[in-house]
C-alpha atoms as a PDB file:
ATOM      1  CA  UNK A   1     -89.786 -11.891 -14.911  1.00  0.00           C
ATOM      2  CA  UNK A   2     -87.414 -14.130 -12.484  1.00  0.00           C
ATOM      3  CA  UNK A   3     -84.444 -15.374 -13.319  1.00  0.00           C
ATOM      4  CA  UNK A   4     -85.443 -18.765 -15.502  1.00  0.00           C
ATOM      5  CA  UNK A   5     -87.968 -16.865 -17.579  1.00  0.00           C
ATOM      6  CA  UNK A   6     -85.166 -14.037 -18.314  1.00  0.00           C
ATOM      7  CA  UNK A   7     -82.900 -17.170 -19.960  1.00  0.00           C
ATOM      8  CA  UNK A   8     -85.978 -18.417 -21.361  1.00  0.00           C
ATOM      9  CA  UNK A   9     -86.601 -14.897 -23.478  1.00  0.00           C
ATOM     10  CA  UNK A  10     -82.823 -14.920 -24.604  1.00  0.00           C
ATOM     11  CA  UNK A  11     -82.804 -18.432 -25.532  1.00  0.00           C
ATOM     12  CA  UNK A  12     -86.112 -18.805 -27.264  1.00  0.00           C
ATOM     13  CA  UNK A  13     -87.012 -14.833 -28.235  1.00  0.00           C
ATOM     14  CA  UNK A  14     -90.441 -15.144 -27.050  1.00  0.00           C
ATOM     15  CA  UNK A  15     -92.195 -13.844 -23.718  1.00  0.00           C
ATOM     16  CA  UNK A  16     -95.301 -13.674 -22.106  1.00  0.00           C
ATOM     17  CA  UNK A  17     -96.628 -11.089 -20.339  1.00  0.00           C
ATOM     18  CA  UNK A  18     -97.774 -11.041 -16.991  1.00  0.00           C
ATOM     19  CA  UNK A  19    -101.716 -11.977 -17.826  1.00  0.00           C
ATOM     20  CA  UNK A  20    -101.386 -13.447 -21.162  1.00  0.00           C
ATOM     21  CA  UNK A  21    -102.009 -16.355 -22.036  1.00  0.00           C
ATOM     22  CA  UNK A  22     -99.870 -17.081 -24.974  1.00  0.00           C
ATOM     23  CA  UNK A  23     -95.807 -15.913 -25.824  1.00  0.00           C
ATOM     24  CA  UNK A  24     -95.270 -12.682 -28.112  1.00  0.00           C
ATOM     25  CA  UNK A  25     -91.677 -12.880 -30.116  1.00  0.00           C
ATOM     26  CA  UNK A  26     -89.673 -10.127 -29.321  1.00  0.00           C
ATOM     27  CA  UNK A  27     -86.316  -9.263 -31.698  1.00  0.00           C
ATOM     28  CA  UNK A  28     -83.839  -7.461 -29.146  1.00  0.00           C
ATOM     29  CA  UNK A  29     -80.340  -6.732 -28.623  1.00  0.00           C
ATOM     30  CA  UNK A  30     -79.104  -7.333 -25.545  1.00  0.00           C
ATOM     31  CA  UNK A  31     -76.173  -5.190 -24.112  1.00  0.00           C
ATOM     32  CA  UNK A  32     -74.811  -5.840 -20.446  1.00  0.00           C
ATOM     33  CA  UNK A  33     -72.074  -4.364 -18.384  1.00  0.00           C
ATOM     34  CA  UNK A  34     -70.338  -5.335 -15.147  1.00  0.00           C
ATOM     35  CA  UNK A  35     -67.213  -4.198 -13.177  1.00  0.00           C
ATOM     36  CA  UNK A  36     -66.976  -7.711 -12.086  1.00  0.00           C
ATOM     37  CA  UNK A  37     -65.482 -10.412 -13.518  1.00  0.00           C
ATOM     38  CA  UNK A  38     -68.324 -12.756 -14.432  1.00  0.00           C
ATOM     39  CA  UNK A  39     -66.127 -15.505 -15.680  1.00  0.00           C
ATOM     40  CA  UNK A  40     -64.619 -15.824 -12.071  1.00  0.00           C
ATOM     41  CA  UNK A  41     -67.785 -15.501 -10.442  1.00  0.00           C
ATOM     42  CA  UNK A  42     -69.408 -18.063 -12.672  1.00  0.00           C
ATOM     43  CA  UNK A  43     -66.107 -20.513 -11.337  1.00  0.00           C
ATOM     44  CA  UNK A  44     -66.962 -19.327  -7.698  1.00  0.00           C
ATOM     45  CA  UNK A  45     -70.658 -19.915  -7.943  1.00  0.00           C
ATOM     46  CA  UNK A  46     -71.721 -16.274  -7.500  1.00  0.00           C
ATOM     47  CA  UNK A  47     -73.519 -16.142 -10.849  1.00  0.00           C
ATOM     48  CA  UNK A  48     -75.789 -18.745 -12.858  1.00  0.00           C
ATOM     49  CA  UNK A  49     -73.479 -20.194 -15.663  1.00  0.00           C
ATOM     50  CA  UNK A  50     -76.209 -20.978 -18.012  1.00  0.00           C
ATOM     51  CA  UNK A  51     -77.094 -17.292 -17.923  1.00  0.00           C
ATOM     52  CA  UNK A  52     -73.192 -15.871 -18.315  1.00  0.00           C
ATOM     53  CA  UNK A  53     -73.169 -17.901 -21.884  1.00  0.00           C
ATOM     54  CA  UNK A  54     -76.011 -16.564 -23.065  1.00  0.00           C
ATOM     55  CA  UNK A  55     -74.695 -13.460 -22.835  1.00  0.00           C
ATOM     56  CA  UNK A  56     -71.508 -13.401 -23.362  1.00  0.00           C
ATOM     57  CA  UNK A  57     -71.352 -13.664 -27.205  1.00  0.00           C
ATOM     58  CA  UNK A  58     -69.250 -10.857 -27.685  1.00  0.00           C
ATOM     59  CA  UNK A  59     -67.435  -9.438 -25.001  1.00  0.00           C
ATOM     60  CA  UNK A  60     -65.826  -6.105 -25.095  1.00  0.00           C
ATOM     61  CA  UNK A  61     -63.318  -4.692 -22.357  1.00  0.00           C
ATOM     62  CA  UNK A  62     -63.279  -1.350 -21.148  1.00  0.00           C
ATOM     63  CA  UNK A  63     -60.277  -0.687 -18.997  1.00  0.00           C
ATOM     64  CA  UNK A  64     -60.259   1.531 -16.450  1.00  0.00           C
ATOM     65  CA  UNK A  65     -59.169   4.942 -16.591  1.00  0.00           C
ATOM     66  CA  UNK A  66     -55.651   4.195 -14.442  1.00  0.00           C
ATOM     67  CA  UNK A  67     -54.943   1.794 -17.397  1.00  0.00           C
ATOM     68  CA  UNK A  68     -55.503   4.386 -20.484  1.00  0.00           C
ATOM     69  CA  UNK A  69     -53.806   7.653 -19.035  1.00  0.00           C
ATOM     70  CA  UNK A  70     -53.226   8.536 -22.652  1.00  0.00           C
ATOM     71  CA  UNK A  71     -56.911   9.263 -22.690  1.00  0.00           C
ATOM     72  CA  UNK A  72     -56.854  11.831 -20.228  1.00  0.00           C
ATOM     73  CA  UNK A  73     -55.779  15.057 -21.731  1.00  0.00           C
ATOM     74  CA  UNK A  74     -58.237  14.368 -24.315  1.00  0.00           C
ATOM     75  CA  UNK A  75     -61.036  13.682 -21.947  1.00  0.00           C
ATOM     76  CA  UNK A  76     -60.481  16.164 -19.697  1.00  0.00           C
ATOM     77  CA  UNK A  77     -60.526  18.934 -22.267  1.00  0.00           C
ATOM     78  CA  UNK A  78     -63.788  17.964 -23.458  1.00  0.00           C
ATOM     79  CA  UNK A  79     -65.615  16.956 -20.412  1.00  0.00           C
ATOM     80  CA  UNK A  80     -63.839  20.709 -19.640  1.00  0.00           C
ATOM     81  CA  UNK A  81     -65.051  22.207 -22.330  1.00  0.00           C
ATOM     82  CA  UNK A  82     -68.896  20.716 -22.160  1.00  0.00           C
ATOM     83  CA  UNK A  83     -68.839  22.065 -18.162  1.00  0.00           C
ATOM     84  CA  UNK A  84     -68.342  25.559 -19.831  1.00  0.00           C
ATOM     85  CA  UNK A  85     -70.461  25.294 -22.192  1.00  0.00           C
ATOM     86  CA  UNK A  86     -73.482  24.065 -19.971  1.00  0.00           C
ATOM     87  CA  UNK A  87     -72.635  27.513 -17.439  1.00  0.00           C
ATOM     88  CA  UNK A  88     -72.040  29.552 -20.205  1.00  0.00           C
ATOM     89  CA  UNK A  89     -68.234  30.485 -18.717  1.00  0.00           C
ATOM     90  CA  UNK A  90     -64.652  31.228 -20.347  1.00  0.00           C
ATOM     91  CA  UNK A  91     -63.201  27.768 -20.892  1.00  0.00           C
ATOM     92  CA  UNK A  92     -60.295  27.809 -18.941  1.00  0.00           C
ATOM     93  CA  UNK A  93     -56.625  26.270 -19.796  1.00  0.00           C
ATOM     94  CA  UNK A  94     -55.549  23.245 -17.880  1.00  0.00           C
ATOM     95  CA  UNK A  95     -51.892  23.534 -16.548  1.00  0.00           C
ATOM     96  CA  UNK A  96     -49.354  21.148 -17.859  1.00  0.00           C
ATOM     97  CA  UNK A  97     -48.782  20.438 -14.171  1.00  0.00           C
ATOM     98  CA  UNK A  98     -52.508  19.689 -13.478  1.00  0.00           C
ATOM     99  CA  UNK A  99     -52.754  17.489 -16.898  1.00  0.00           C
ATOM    100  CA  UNK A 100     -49.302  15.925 -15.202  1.00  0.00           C
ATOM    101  CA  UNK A 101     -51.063  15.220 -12.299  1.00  0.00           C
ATOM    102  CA  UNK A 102     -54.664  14.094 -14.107  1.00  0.00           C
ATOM    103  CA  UNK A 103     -52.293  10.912 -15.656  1.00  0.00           C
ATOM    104  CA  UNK A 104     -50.456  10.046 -12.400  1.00  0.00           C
ATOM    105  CA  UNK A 105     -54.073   9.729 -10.308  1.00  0.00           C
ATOM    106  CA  UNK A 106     -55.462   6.517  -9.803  1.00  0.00           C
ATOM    107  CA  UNK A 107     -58.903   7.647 -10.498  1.00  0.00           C
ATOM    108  CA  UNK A 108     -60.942   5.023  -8.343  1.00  0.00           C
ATOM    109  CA  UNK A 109     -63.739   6.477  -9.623  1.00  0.00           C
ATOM    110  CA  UNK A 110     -63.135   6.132 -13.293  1.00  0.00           C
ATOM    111  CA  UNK A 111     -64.097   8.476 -15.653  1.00  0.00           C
ATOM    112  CA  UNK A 112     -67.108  10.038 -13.276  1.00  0.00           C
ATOM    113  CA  UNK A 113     -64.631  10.680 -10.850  1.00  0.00           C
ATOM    114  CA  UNK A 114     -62.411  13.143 -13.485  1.00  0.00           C
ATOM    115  CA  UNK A 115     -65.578  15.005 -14.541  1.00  0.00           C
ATOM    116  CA  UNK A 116     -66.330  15.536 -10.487  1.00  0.00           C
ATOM    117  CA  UNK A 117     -62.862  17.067 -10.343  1.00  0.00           C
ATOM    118  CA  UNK A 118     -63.064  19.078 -13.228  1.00  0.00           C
ATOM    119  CA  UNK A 119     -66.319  20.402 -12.183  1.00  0.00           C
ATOM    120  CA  UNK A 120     -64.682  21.528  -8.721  1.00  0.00           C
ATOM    121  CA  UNK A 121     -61.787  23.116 -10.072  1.00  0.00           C
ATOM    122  CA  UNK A 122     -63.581  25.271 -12.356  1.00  0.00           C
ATOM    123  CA  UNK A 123     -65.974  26.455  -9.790  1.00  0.00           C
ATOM    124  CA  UNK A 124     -63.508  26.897  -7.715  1.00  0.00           C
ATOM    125  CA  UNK A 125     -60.469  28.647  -9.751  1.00  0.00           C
ATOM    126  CA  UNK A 126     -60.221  32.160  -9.937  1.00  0.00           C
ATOM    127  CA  UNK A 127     -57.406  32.229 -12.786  1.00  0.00           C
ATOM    128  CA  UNK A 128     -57.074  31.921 -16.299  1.00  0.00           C
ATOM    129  CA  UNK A 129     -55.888  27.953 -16.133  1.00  0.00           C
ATOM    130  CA  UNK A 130     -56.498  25.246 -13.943  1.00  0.00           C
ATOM    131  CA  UNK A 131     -53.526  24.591 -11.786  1.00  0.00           C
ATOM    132  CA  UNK A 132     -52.731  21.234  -9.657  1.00  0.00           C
ATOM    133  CA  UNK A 133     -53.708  22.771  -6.880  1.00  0.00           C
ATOM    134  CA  UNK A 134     -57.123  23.157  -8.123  1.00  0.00           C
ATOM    135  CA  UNK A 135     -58.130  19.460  -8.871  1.00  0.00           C
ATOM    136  CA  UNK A 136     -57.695  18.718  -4.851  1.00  0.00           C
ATOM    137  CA  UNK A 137     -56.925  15.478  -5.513  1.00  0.00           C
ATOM    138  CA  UNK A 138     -57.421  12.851  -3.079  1.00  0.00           C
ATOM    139  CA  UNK A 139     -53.728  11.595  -1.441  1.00  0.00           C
ATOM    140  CA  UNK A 140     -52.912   8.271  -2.090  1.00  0.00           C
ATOM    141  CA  UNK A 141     -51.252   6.438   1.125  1.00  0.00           C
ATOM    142  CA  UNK A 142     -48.663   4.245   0.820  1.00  0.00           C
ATOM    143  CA  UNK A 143     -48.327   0.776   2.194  1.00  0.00           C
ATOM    144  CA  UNK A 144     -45.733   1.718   4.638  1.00  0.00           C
ATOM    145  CA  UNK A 145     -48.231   4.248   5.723  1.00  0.00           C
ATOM    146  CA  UNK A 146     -51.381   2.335   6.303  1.00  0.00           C
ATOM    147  CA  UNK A 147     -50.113  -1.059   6.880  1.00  0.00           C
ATOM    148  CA  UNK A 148     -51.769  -2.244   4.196  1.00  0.00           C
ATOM    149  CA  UNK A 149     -55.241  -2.610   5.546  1.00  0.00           C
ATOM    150  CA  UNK A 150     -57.963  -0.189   4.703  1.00  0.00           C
ATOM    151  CA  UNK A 151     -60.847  -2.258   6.651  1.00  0.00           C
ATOM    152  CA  UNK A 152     -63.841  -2.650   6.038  1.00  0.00           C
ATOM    153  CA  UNK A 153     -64.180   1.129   4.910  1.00  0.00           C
ATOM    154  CA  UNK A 154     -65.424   1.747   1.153  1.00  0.00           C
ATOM    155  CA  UNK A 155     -62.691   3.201  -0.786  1.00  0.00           C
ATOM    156  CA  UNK A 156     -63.871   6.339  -0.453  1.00  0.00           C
ATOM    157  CA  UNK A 157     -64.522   6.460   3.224  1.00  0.00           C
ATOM    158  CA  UNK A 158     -60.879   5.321   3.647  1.00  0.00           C
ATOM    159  CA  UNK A 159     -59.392   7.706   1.783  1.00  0.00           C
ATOM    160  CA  UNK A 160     -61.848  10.668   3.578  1.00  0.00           C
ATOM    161  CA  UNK A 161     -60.040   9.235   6.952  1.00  0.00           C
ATOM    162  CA  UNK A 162     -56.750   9.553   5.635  1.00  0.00           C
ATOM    163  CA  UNK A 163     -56.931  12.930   4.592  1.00  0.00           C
ATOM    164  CA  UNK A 164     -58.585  13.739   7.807  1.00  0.00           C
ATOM    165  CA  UNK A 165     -55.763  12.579   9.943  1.00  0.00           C
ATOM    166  CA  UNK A 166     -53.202  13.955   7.944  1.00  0.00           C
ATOM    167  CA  UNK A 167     -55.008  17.505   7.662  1.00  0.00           C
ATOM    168  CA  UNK A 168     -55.579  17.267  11.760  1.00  0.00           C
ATOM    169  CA  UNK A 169     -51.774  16.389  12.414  1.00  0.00           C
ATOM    170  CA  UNK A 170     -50.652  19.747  10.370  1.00  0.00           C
ATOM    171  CA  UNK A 171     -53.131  21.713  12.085  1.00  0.00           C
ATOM    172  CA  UNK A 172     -52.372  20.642  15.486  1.00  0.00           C
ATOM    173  CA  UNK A 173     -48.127  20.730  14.683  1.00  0.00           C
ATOM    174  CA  UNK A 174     -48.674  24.544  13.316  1.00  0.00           C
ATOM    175  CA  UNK A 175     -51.378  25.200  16.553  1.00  0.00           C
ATOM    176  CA  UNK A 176     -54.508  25.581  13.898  1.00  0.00           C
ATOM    177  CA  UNK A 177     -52.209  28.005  11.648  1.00  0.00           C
ATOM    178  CA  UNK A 178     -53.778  27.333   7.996  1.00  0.00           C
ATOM    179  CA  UNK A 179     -51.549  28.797   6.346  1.00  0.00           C
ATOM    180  CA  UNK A 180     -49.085  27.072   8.027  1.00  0.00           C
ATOM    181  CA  UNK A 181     -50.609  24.006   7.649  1.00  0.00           C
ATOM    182  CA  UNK A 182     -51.703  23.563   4.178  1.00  0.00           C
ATOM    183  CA  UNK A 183     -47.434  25.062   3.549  1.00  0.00           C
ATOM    184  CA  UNK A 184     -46.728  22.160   5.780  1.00  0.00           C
ATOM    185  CA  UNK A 185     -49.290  19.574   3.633  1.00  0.00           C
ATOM    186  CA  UNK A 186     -47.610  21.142   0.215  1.00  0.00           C
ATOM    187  CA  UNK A 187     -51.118  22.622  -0.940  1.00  0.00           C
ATOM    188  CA  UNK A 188     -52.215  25.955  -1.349  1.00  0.00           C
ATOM    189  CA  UNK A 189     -54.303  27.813   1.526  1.00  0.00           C
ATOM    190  CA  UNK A 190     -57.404  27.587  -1.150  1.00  0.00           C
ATOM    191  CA  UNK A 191     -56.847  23.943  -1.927  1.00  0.00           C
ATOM    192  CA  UNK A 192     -56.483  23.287   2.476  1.00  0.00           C
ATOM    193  CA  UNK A 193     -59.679  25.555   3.056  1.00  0.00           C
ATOM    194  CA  UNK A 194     -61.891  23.783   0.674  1.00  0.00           C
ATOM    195  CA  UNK A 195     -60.937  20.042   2.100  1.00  0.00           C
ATOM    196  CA  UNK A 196     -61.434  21.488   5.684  1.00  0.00           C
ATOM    197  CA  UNK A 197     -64.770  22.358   4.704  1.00  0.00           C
ATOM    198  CA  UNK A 198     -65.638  19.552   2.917  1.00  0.00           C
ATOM    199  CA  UNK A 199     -64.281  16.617   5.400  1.00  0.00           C
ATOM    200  CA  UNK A 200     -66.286  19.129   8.277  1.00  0.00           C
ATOM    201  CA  UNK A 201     -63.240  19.968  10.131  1.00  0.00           C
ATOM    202  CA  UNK A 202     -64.125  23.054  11.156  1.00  0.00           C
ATOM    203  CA  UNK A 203     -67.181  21.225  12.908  1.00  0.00           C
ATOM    204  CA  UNK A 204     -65.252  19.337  14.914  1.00  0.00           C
END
């Protein structure tokens, strides 16, 4: 169905089929979700008005994980605890210095990103607890540092460069000394090894 006969089915609860000749009523609920803000784009002309009031009835916000950091001991022992179960391993403890640093993370990934660290560190620890070191999470530049512009790069992407350059600078100040490097960078010689390997440094 196009656009006009999607407004049609909310509006009158009836569609046809493609082939039919007559309209069947249908009795749905109708859930929708969007990380953008409709109500702007509506203003902006970005998405069909008539269609944003027909569904939005009721309108529920979900804020994003940065904004409900009281939420993230919680979730991260259970999305901990489910990883565990699924592998069948010994559900590790989680630091009080890697929950500190779960609730100071931006998490531009939301709450996909946290399980993706999770997952990581607990394939990749080799200790009783999950330490900070062992969420590798992504740095976060500062203005000063970037000027402010990240391009045209997806978040991501940018932050992927960042880490790069800042990785390739201790390496080349401690003459590709790892050790040195990742004392230089403030992470462990683990936590340096596995973003080498996964930004392809030693490739290069």
């Amino acid at each position: 169905m196009g656009m006009r006969s999607n407004c049609c089915a909310i509006r009158e609860r009836q569609l046809r089929r493609v082939g039919d000749v007559s309209e069947d009523p249908v009795d749905v609920r109708l859930i929708s979700a969007s990380h953008q803000d409709l109500g702007q784009a509506v203003a902006e002309g970005r998405f069909r008005q008539d269609l944003f009031y027909r569904l939005n009835v009721i309108e529920m916000r979900m804020p994003p994980l940065c904004e409900r950091r009281e939420d993230i001991p919680h979730l991260a022992r259970h999305i901990a605890g489910r990883l565990m179960r699924e592998t069948g391993a010994v559900l590790p403890d989680i630091s009080e210095a890697a929950m500190a640093a779960l609730q100071k993370y931006s998490f531009p990934g939301n709450v996909r990103e946290l399980e993706n660290i999770l997952e990581r560190a607990c394939a990749l620890g080799d200790g009783a607890a999950i330490g900070a070191d062992d969420l590798c999470l992504q740095p976060r530049p500062s203005v000063a540092e970037t000027g402010g512009d990240t391009g045209d790069l997806p978040l991501q992407d940018y932050l992927d460069k960042v880490e790069r350059e800042a990785i390739q600078k201790a390496l080349e100040a401690t003459r590709g000394n790892k050790t040195a490097a990742a004392r230089k960078l403030g992470v462990t010689f683990r936590s340096l090894r596995y973003r080498v390997d996964r930004l392809g440094l030693d490739k290069d």
